[in-house]
PDB file of N, CA and C in Angstrom:
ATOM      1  N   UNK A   1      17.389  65.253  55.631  1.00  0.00           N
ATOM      2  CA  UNK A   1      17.988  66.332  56.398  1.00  0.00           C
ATOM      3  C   UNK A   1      19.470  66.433  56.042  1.00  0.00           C
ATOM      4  N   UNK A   2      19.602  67.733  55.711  1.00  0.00           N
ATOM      5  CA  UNK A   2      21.350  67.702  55.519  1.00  0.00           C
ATOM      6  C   UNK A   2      21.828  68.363  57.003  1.00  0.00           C
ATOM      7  N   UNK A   3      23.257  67.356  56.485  1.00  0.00           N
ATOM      8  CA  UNK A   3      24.503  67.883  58.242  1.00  0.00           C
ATOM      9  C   UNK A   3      24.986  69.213  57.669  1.00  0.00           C
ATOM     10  N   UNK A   4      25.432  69.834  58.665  1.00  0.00           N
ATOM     11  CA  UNK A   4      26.397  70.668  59.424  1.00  0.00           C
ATOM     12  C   UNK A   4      27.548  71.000  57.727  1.00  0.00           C
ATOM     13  N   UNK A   5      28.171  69.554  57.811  1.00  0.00           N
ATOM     14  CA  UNK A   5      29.718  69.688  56.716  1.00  0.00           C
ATOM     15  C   UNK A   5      28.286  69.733  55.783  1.00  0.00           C
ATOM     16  N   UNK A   6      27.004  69.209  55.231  1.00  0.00           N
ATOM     17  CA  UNK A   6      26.986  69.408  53.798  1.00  0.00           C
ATOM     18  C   UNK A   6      26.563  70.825  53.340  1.00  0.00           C
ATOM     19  N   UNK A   7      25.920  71.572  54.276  1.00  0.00           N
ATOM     20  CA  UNK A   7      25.538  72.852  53.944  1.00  0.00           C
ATOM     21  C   UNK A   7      26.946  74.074  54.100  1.00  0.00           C
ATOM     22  N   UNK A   8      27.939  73.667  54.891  1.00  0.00           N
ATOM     23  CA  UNK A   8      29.107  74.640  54.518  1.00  0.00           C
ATOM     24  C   UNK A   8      29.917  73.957  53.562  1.00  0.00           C
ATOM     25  N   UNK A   9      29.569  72.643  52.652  1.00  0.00           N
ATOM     26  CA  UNK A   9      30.460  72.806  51.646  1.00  0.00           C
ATOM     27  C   UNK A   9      30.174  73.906  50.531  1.00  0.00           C
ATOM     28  N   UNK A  10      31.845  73.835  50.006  1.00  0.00           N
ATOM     29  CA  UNK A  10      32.237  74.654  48.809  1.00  0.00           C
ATOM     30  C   UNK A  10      31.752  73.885  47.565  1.00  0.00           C
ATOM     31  N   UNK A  11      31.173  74.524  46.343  1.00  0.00           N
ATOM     32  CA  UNK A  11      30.924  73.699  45.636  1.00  0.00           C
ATOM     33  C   UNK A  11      32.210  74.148  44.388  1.00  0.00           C
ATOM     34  N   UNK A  12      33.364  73.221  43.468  1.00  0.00           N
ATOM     35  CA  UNK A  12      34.420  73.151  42.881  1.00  0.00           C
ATOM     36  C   UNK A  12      33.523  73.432  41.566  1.00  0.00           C
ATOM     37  N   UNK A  13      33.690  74.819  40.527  1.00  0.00           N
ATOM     38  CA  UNK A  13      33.389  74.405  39.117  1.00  0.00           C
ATOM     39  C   UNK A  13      34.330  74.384  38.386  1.00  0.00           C
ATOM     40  N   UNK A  14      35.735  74.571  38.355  1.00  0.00           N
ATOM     41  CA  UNK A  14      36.843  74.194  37.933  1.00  0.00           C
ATOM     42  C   UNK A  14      37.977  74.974  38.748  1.00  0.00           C
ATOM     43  N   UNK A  15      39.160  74.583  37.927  1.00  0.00           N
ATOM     44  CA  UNK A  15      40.254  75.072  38.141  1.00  0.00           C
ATOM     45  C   UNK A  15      40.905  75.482  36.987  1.00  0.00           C
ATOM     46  N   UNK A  16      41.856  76.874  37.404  1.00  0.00           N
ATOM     47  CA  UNK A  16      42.792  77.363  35.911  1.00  0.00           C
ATOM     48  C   UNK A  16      43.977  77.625  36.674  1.00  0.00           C
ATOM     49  N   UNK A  17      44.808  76.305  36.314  1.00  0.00           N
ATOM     50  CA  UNK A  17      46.326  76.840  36.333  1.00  0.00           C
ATOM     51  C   UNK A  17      47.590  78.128  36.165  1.00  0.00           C
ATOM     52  N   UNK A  18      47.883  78.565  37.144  1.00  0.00           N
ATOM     53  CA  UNK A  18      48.281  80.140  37.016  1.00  0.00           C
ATOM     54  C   UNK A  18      50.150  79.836  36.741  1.00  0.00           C
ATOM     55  N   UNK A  19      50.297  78.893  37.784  1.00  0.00           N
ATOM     56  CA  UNK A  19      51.851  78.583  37.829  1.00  0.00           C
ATOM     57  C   UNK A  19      52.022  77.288  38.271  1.00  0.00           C
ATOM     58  N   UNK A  20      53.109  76.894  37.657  1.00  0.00           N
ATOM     59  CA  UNK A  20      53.684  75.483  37.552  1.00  0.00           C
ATOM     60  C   UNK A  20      55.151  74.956  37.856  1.00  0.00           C
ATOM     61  N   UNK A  21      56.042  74.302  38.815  1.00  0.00           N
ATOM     62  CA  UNK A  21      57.160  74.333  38.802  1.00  0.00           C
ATOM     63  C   UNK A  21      57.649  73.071  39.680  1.00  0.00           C
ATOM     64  N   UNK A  22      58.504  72.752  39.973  1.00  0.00           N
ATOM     65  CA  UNK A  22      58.216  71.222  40.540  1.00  0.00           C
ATOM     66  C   UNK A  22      58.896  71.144  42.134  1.00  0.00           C
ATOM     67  N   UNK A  23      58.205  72.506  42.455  1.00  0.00           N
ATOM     68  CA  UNK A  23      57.826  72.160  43.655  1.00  0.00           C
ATOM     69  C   UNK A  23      56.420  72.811  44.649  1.00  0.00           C
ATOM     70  N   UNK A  24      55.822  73.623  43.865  1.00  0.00           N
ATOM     71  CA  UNK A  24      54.628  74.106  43.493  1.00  0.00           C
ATOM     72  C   UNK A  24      53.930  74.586  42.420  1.00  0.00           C
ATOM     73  N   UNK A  25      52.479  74.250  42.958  1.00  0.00           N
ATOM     74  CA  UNK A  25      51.127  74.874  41.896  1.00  0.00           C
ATOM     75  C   UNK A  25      50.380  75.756  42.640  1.00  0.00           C
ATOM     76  N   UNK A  26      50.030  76.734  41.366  1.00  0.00           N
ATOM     77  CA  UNK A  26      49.172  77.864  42.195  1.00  0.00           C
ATOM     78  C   UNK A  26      48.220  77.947  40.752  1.00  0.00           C
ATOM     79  N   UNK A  27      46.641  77.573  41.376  1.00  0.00           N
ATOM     80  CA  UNK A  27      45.629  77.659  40.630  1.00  0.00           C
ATOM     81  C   UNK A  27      44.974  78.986  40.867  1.00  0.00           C
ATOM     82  N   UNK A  28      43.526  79.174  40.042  1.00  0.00           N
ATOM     83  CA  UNK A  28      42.854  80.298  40.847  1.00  0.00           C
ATOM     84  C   UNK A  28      41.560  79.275  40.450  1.00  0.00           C
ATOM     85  N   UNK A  29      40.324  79.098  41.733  1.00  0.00           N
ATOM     86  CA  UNK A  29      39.216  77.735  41.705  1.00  0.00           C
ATOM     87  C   UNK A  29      37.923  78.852  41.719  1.00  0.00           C
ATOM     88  N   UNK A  30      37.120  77.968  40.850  1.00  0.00           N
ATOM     89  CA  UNK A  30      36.240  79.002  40.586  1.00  0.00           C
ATOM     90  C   UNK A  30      35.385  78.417  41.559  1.00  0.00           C
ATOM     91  N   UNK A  31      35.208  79.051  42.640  1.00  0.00           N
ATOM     92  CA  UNK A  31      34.058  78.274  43.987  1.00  0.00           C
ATOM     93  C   UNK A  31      32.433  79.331  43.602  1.00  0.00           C
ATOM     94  N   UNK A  32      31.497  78.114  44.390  1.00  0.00           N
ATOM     95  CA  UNK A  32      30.760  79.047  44.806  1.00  0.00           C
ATOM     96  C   UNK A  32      30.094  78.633  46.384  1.00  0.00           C
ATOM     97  N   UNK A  33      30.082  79.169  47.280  1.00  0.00           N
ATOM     98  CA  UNK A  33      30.044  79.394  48.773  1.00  0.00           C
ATOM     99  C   UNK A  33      28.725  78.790  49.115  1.00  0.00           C
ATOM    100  N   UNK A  34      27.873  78.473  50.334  1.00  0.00           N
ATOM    101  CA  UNK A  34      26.731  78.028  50.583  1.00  0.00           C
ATOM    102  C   UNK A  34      25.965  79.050  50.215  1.00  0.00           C
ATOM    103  N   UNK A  35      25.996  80.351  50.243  1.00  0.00           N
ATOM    104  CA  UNK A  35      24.986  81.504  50.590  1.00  0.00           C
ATOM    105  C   UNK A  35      24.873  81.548  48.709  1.00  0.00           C
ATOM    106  N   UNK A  36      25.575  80.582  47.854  1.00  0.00           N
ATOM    107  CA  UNK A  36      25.320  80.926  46.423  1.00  0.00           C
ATOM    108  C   UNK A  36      26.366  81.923  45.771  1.00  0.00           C
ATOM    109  N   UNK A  37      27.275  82.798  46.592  1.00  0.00           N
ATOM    110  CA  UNK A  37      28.221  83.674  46.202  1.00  0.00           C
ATOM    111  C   UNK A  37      28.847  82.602  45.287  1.00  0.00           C
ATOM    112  N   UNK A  38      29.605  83.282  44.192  1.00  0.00           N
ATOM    113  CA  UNK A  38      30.576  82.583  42.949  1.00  0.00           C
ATOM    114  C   UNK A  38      31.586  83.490  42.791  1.00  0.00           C
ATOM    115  N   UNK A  39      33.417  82.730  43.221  1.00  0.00           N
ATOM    116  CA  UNK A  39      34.026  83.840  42.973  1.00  0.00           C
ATOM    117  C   UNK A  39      35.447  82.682  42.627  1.00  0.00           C
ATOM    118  N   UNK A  40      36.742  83.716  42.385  1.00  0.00           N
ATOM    119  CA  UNK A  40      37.550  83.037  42.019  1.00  0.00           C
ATOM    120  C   UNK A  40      38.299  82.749  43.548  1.00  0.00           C
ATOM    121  N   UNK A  41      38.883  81.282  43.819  1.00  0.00           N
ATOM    122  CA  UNK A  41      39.573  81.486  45.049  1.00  0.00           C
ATOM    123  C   UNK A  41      41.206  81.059  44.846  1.00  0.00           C
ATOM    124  N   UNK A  42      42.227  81.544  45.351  1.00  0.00           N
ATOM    125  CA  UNK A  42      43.650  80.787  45.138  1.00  0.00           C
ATOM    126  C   UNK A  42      43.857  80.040  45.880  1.00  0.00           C
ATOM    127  N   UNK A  43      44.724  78.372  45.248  1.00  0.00           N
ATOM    128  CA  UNK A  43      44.588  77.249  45.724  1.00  0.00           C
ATOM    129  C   UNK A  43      46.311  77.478  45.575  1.00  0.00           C
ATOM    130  N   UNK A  44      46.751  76.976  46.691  1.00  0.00           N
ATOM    131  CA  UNK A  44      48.358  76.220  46.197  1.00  0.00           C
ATOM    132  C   UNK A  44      48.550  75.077  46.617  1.00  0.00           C
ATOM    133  N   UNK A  45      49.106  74.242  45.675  1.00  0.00           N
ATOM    134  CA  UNK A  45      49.498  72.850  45.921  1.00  0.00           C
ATOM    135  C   UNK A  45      50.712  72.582  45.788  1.00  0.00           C
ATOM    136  N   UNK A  46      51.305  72.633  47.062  1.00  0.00           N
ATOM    137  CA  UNK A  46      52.912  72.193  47.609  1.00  0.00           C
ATOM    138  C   UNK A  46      53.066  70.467  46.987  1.00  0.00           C
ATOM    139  N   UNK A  47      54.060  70.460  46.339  1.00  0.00           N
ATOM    140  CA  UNK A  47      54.816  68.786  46.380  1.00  0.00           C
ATOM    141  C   UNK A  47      55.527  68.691  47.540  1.00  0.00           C
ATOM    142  N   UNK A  48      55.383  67.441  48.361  1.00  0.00           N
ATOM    143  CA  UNK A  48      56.210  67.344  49.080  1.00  0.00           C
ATOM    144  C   UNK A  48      56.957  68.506  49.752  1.00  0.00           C
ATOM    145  N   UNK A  49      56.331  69.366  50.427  1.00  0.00           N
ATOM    146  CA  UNK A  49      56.924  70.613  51.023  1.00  0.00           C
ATOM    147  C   UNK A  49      56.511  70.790  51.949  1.00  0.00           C
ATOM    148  N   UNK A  50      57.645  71.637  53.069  1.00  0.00           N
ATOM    149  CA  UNK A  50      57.189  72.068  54.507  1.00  0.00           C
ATOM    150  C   UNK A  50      57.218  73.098  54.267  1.00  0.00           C
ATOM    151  N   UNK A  51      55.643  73.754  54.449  1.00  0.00           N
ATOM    152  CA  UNK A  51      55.783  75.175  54.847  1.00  0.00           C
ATOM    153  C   UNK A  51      55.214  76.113  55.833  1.00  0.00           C
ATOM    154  N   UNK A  52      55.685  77.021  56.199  1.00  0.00           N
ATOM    155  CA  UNK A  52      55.844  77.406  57.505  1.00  0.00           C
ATOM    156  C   UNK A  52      55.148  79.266  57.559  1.00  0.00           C
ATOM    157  N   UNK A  53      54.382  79.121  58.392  1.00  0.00           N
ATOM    158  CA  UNK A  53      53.526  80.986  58.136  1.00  0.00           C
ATOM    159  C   UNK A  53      53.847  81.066  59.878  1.00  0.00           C
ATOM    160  N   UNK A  54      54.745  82.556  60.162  1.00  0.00           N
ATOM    161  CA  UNK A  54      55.135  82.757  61.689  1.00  0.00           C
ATOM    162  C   UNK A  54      54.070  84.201  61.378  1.00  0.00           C
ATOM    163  N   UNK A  55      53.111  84.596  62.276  1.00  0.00           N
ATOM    164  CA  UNK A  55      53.001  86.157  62.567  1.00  0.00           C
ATOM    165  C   UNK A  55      53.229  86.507  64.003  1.00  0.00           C
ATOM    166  N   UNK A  56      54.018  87.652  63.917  1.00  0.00           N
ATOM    167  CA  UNK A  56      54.563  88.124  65.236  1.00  0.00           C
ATOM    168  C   UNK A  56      53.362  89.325  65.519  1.00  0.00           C
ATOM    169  N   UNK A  57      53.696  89.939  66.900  1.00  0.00           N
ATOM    170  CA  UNK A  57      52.346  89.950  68.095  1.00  0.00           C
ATOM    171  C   UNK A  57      52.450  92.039  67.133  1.00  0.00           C
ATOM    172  N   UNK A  58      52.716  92.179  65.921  1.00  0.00           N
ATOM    173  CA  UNK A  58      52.502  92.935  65.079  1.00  0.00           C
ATOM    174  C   UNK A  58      51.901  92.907  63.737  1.00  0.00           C
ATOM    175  N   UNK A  59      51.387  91.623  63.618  1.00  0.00           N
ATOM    176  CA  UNK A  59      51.010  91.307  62.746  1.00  0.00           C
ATOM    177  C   UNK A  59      51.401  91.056  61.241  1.00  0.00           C
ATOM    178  N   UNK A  60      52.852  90.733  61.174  1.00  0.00           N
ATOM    179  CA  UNK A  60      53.470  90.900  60.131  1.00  0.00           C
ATOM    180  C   UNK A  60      53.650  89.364  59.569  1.00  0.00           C
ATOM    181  N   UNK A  61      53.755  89.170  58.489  1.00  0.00           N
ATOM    182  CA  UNK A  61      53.844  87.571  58.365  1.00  0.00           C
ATOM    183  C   UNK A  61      55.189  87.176  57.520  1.00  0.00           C
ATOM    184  N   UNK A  62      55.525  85.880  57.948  1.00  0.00           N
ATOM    185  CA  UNK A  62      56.529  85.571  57.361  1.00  0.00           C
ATOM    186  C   UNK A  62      56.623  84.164  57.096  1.00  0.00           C
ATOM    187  N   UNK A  63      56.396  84.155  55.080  1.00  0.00           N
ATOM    188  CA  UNK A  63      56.136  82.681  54.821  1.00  0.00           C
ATOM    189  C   UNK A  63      57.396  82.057  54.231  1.00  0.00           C
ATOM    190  N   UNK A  64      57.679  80.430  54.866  1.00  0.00           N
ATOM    191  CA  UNK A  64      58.835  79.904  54.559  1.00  0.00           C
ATOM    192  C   UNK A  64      58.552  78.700  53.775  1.00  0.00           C
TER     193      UNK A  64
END
């Protein structure tokens, strides 16, 4: 019997590096979803970084 987490995992068939800099990475991951969908998804990987997403009660966003 599979759980709960194994049927909503994502399954990883790679990654392609888009941008590089030393204080972030931004890939695009080629997933494919439980239902079998296959698509590209964007990954970012912060070094050591705080970052911060505010949306106000307009829906506007503001990433720090």
């Amino acid at each position: 019997m599979t759980t709960n987490e194994e049927r909503s995992r994502w399954i990883v068939h790679g990654e392609r590096l888009i941008y590089d800099n030393r204080w972030i990475r931004l890939g695009l991951v080629d997933v494919a979803i439980p239902d079998g969908k296959r698509f590209e998804h964007h990954a970012v990987h912060p070094d050591r970084a705080a970052i911060a997403v505010v949306v106000d009660e307009q829906n506007r966003v503001l990433m720090m």
